[in-house]
PDB file of N, CA and C in Angstrom:
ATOM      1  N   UNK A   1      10.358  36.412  17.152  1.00  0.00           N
ATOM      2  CA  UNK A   1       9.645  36.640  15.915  1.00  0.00           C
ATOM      3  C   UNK A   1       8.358  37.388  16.240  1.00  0.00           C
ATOM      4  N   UNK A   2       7.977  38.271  15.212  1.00  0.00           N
ATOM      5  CA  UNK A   2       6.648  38.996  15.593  1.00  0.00           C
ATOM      6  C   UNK A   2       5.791  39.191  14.263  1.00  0.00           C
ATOM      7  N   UNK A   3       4.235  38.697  14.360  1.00  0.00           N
ATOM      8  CA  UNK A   3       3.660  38.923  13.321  1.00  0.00           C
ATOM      9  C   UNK A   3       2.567  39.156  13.419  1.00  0.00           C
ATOM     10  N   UNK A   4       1.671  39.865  12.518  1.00  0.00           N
ATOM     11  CA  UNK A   4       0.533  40.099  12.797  1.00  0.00           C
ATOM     12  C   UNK A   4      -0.505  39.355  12.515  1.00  0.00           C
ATOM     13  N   UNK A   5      -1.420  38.974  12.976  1.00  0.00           N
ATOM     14  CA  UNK A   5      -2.309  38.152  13.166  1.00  0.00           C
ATOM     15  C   UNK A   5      -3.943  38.783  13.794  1.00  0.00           C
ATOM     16  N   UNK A   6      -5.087  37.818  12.881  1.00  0.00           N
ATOM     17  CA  UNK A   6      -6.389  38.372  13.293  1.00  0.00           C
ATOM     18  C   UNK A   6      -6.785  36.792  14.163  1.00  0.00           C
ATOM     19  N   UNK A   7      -7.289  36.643  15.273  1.00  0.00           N
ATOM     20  CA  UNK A   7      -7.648  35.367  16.053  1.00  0.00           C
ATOM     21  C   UNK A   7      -8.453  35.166  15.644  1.00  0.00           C
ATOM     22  N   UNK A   8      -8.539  33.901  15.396  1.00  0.00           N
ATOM     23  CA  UNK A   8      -9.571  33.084  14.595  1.00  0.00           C
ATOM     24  C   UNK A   8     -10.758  32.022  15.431  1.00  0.00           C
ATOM     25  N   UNK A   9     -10.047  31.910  16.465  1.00  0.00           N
ATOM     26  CA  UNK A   9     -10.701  30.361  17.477  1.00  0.00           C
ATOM     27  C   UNK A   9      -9.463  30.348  18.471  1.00  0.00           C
ATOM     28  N   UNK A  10     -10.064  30.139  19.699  1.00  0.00           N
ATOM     29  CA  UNK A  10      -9.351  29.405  20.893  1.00  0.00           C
ATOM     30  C   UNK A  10      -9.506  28.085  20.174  1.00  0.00           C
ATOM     31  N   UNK A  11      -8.692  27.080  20.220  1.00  0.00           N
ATOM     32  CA  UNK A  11      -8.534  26.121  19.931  1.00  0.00           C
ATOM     33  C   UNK A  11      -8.348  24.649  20.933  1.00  0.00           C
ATOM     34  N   UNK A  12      -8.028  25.097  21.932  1.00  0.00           N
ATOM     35  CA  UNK A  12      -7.802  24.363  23.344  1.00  0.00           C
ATOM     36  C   UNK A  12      -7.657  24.842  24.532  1.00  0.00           C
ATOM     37  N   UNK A  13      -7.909  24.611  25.531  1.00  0.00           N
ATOM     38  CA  UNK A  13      -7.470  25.202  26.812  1.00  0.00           C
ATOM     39  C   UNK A  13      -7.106  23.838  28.045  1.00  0.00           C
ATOM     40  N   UNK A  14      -5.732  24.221  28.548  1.00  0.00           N
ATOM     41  CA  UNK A  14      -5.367  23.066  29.236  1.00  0.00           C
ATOM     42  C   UNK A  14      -5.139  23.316  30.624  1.00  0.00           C
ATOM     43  N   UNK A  15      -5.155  22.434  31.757  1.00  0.00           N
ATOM     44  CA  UNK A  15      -4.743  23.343  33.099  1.00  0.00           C
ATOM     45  C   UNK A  15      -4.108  21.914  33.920  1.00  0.00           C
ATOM     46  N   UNK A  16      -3.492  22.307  35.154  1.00  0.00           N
ATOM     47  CA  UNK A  16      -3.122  21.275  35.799  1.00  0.00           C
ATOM     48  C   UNK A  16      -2.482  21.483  36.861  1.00  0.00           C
ATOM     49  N   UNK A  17      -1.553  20.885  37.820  1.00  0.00           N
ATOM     50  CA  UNK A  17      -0.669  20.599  38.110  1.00  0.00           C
ATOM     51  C   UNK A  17       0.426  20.603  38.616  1.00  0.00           C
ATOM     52  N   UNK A  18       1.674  20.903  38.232  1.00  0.00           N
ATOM     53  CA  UNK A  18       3.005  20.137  38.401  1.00  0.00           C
ATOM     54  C   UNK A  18       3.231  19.291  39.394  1.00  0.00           C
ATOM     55  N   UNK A  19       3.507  17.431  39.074  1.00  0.00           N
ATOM     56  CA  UNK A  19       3.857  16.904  40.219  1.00  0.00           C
ATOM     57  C   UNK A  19       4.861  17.109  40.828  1.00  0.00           C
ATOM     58  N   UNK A  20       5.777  17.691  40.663  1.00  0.00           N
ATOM     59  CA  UNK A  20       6.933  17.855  40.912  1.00  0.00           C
ATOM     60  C   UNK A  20       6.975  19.009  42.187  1.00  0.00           C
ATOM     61  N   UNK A  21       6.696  20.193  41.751  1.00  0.00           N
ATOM     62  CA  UNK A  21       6.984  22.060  42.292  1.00  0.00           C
ATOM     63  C   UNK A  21       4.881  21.597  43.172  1.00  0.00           C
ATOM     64  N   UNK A  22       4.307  20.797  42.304  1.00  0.00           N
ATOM     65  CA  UNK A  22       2.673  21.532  42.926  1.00  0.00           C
ATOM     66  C   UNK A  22       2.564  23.099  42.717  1.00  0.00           C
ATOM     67  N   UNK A  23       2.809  23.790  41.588  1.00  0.00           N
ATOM     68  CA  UNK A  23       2.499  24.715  41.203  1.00  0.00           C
ATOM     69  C   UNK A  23       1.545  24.632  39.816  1.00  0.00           C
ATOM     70  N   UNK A  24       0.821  25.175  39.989  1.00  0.00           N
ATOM     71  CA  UNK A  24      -0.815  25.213  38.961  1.00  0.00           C
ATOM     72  C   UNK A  24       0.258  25.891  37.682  1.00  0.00           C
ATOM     73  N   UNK A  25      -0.326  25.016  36.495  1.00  0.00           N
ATOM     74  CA  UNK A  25      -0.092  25.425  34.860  1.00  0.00           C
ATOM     75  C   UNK A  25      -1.564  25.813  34.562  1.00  0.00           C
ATOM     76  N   UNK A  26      -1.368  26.284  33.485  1.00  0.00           N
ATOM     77  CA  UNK A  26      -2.724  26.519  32.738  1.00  0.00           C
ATOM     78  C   UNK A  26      -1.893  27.174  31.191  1.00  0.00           C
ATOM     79  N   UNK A  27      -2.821  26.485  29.972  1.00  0.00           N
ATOM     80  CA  UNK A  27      -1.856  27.354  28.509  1.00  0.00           C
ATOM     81  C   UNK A  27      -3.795  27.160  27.749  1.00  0.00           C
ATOM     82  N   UNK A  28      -3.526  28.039  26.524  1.00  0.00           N
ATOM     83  CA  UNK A  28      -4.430  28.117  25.567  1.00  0.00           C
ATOM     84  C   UNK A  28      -3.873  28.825  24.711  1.00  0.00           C
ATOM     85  N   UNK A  29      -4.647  27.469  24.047  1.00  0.00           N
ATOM     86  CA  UNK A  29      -3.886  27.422  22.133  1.00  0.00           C
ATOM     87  C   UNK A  29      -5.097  27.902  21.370  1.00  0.00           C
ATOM     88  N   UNK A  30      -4.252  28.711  20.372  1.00  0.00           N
ATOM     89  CA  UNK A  30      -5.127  29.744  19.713  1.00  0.00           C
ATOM     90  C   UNK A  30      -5.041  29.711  18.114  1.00  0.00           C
ATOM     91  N   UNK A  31      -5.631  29.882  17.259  1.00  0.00           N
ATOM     92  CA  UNK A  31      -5.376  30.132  15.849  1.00  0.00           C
ATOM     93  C   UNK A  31      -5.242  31.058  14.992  1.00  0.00           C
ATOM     94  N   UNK A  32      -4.344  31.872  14.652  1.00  0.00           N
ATOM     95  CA  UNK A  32      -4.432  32.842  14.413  1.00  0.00           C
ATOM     96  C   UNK A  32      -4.276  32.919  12.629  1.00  0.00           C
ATOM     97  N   UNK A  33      -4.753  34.066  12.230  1.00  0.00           N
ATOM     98  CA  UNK A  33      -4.614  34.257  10.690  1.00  0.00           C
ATOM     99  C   UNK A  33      -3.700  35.119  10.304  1.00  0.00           C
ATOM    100  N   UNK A  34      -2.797  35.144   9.222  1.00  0.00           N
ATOM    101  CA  UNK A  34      -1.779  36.192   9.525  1.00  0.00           C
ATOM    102  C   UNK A  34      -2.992  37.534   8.355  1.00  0.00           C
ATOM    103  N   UNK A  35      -2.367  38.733   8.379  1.00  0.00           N
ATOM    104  CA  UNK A  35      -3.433  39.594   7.713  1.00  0.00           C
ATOM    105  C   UNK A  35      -2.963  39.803   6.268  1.00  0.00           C
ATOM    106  N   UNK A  36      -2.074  39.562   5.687  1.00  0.00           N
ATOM    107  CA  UNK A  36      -1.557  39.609   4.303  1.00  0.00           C
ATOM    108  C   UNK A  36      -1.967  39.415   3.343  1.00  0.00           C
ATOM    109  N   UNK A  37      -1.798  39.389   2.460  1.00  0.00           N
ATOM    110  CA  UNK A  37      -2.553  38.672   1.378  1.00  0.00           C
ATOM    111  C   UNK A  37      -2.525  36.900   1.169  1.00  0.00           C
ATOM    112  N   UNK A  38      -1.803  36.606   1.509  1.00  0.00           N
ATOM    113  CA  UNK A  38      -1.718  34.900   1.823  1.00  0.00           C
ATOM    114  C   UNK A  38      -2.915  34.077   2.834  1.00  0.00           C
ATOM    115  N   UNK A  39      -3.506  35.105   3.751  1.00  0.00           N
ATOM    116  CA  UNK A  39      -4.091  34.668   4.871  1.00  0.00           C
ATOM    117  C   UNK A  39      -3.604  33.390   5.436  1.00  0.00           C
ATOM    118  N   UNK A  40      -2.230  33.158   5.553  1.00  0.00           N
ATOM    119  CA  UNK A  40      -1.697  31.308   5.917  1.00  0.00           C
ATOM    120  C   UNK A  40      -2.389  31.764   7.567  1.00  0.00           C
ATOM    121  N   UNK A  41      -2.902  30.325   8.555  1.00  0.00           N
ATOM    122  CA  UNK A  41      -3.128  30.010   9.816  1.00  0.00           C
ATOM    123  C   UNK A  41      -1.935  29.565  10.363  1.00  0.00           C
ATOM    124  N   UNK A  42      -2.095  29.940  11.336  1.00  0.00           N
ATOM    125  CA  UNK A  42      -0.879  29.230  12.248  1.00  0.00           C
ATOM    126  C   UNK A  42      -1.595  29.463  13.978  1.00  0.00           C
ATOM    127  N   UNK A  43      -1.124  28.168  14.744  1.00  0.00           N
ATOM    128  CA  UNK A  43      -1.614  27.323  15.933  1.00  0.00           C
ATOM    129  C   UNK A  43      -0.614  27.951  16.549  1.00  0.00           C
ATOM    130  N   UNK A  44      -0.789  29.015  17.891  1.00  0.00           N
ATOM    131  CA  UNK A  44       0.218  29.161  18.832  1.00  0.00           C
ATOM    132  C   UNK A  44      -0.300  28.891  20.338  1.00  0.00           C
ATOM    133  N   UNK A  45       0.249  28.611  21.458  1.00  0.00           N
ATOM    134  CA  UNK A  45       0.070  28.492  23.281  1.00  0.00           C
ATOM    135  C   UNK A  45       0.353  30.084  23.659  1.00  0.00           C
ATOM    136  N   UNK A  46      -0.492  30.273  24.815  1.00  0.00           N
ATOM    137  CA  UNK A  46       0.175  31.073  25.566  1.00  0.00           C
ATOM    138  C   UNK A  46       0.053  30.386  27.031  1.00  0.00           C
ATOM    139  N   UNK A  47       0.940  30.556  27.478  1.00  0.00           N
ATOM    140  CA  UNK A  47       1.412  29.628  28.885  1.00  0.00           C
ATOM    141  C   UNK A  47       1.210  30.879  29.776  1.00  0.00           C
ATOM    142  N   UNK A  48       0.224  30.436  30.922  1.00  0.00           N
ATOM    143  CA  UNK A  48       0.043  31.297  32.347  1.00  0.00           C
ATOM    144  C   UNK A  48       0.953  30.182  33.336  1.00  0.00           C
ATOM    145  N   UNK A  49       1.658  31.383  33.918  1.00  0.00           N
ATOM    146  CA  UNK A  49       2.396  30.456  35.159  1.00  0.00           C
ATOM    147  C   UNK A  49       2.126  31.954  36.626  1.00  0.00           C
ATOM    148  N   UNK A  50       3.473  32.422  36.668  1.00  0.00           N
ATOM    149  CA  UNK A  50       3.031  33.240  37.948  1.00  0.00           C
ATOM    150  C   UNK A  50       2.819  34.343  37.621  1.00  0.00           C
ATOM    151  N   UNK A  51       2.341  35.040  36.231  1.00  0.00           N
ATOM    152  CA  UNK A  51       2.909  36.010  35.773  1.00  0.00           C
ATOM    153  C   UNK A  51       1.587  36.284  35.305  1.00  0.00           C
ATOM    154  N   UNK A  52       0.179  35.527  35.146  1.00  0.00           N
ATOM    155  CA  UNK A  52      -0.597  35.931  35.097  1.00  0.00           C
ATOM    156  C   UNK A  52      -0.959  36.008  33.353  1.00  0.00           C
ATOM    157  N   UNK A  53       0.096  35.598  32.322  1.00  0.00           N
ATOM    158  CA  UNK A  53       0.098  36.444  30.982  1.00  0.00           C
ATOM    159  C   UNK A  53      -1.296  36.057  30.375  1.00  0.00           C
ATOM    160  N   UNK A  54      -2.085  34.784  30.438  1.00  0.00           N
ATOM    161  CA  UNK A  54      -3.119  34.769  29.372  1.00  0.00           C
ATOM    162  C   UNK A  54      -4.465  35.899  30.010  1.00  0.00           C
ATOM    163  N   UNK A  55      -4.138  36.723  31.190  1.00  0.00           N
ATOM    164  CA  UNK A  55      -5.292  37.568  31.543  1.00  0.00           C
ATOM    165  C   UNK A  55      -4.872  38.794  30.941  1.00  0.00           C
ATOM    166  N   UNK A  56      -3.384  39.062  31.248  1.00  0.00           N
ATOM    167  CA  UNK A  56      -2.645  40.300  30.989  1.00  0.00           C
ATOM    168  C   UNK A  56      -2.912  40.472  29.204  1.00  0.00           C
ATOM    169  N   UNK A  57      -2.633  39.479  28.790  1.00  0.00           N
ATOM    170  CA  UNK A  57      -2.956  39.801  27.222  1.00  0.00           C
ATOM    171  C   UNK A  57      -4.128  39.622  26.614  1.00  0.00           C
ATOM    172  N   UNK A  58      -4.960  38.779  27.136  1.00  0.00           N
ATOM    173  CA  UNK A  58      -6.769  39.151  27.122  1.00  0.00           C
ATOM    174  C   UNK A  58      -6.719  38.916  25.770  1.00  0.00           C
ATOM    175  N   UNK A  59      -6.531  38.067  24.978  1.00  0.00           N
ATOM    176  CA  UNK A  59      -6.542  38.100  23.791  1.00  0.00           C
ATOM    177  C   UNK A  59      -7.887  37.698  22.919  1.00  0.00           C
ATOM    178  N   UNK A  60      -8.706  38.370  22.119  1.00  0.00           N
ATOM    179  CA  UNK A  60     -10.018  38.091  21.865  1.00  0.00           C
ATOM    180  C   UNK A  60      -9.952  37.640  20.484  1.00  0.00           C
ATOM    181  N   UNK A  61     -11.349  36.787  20.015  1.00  0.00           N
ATOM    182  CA  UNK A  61     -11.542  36.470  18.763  1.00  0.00           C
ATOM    183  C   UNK A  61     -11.970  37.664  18.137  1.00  0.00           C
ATOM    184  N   UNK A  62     -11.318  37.527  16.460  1.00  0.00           N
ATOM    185  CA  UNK A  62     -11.784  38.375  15.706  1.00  0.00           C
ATOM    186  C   UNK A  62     -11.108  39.900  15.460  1.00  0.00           C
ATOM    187  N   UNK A  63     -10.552  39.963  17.014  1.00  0.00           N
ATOM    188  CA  UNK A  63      -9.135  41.361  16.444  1.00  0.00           C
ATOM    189  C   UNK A  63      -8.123  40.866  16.047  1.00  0.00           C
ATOM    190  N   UNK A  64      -7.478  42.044  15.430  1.00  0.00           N
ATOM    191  CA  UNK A  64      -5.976  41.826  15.408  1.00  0.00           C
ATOM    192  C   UNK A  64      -4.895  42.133  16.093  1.00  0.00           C
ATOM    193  N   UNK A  65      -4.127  41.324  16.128  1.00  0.00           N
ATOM    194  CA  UNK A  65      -2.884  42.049  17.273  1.00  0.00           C
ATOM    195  C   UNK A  65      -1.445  41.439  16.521  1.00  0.00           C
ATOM    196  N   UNK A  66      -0.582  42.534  17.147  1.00  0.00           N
ATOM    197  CA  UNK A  66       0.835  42.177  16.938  1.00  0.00           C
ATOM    198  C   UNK A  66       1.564  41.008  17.588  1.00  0.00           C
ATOM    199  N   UNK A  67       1.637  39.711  17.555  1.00  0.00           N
ATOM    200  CA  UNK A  67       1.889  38.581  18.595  1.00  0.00           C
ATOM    201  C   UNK A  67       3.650  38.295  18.596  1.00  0.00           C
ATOM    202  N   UNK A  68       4.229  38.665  19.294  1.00  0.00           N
ATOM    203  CA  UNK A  68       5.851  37.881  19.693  1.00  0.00           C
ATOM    204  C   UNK A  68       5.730  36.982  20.134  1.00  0.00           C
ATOM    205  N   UNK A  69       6.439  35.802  19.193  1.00  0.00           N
ATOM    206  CA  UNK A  69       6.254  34.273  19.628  1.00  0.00           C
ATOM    207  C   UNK A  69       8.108  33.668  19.745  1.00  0.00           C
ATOM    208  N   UNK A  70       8.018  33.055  20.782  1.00  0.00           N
ATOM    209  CA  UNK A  70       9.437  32.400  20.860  1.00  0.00           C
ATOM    210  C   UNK A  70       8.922  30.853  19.874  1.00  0.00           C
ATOM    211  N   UNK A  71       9.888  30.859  19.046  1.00  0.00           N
ATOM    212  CA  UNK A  71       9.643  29.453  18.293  1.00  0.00           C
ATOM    213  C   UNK A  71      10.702  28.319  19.051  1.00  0.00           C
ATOM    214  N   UNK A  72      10.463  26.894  19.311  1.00  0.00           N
ATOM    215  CA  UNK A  72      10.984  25.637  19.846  1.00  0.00           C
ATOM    216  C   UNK A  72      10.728  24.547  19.196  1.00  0.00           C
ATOM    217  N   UNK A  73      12.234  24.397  18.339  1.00  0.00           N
ATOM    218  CA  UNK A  73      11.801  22.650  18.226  1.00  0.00           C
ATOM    219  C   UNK A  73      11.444  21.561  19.186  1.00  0.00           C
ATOM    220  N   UNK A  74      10.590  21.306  18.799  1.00  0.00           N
ATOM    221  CA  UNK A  74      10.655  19.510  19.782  1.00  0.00           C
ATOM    222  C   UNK A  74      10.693  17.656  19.115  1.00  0.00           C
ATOM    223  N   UNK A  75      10.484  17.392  20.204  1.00  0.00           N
ATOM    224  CA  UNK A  75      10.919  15.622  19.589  1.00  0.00           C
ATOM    225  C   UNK A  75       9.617  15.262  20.306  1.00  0.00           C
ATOM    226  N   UNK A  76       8.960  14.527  19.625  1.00  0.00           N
ATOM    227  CA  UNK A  76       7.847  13.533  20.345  1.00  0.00           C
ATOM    228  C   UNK A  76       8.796  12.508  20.702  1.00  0.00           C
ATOM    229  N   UNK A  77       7.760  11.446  21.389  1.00  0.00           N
ATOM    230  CA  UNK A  77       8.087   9.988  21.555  1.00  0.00           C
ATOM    231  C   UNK A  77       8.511   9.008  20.644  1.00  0.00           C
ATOM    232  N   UNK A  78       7.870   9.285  19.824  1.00  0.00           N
ATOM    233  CA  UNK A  78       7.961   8.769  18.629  1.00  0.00           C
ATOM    234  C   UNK A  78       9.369   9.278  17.415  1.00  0.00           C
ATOM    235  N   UNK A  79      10.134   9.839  17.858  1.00  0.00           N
ATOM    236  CA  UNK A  79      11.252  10.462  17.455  1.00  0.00           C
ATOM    237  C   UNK A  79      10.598  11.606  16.280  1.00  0.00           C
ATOM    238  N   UNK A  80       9.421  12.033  16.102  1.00  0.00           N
ATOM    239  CA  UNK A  80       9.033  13.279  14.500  1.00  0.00           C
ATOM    240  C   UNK A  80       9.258  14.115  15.520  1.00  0.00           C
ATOM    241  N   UNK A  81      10.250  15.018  15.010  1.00  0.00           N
ATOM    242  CA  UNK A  81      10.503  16.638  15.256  1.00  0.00           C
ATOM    243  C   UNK A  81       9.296  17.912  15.024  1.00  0.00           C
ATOM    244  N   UNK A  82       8.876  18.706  15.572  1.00  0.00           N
ATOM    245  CA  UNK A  82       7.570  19.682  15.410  1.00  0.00           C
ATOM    246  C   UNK A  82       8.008  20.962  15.928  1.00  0.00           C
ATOM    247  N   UNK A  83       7.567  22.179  15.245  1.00  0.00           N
ATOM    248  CA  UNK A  83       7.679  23.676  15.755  1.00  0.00           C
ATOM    249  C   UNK A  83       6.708  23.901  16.750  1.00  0.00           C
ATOM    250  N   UNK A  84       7.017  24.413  17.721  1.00  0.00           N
ATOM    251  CA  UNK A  84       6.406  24.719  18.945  1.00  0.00           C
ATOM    252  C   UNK A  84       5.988  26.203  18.854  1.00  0.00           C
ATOM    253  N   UNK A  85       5.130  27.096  18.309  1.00  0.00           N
ATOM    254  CA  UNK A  85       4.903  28.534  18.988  1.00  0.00           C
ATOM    255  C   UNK A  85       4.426  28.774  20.187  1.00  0.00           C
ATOM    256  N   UNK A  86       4.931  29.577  20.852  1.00  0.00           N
ATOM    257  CA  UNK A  86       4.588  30.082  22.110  1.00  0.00           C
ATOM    258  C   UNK A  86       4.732  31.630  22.351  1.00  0.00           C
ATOM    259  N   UNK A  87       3.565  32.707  22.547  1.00  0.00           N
ATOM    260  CA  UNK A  87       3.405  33.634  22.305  1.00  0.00           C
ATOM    261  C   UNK A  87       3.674  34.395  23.919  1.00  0.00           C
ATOM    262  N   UNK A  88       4.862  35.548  24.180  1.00  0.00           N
ATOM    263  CA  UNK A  88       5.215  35.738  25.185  1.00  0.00           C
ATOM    264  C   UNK A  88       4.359  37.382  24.932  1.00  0.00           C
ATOM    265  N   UNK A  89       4.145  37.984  24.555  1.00  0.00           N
ATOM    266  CA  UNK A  89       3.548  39.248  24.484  1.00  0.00           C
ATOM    267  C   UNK A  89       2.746  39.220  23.369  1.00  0.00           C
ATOM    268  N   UNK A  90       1.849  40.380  23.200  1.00  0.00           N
ATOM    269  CA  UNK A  90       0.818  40.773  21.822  1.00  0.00           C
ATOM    270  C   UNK A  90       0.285  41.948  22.740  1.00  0.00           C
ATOM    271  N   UNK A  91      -0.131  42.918  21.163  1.00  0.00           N
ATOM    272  CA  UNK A  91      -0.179  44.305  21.338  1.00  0.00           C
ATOM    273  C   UNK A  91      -1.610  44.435  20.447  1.00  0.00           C
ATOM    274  N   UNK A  92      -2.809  44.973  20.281  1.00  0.00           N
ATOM    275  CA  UNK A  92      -3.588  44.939  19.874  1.00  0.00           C
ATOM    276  C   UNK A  92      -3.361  46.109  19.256  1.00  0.00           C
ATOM    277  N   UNK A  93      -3.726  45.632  17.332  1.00  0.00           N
ATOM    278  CA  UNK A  93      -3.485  46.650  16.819  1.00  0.00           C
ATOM    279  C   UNK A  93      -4.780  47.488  16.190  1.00  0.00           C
ATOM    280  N   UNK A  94      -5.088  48.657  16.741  1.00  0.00           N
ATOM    281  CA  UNK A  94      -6.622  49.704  16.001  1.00  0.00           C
ATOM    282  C   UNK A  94      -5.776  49.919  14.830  1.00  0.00           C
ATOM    283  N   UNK A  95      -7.038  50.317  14.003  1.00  0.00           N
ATOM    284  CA  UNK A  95      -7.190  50.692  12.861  1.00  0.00           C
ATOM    285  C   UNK A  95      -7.974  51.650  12.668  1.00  0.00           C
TER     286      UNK A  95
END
C-alpha cells in the first residue's frame, strides 16, 4: 500500500537486542497525516535491522513523502486483533 503523508511527530523510538541471533534492533514510530481533504492520522514503525533503512529514509517532521507500508494483522496476549503498519520505503515528495 502507498500513501501520501505529511509527518507529524516521531512518536517513539525503541532499540535493543535479540536474545536469541544478539543482533541489535532498533524501530521508530511515526505519525503521519494523510494530505487530502480528510487529514485522517495514522501511526506507522520503520524497523532498522542490517539494512540501515531508518537513516536511508531520513524521514523528517513536517514534509511530505510518498510512504509504502506493508500492513500485518496481529494478536496480543490478550487475544484483540490490531493492524500493524510498517513502512519499507518513502520518497519525499517537492512541490
Amino acid at each position: 500500500m502507498e500513501i501520501d503523508v505529511v509527518i507529524k511527530e516521531v512518536v517513539d523510538t525503541k532499540q535493543g537486542v535479540n536474545e536469541t541471533t544478539g543482533n541489535e534492533w532498533k524501530f521508530v514510530t511515526y505519525r503521519g497525516e494523510s494530505d487530502d481533504r480528510t487529514q485522517q492520522s495514522l501511526i506507522f514503525e520503520v524497523w532498522d535491522g542490517r539494512d540501515g533503512r531508518i537513516s536511508r529514509l531520513n524521514l523528517e517532521v513536517g514534509k511530505k513523502y510518498k510512504v509504502f507500508l506493508d500492513i500485518e494483522a496481529r494478536k496480543t496476549k490478550e487475544g484483540r486483533w490490531f493492524n500493524k503498519l510498517s513502512a519499507w520505503n518513502a520518497r519525499l515528495i517537492t512541490e
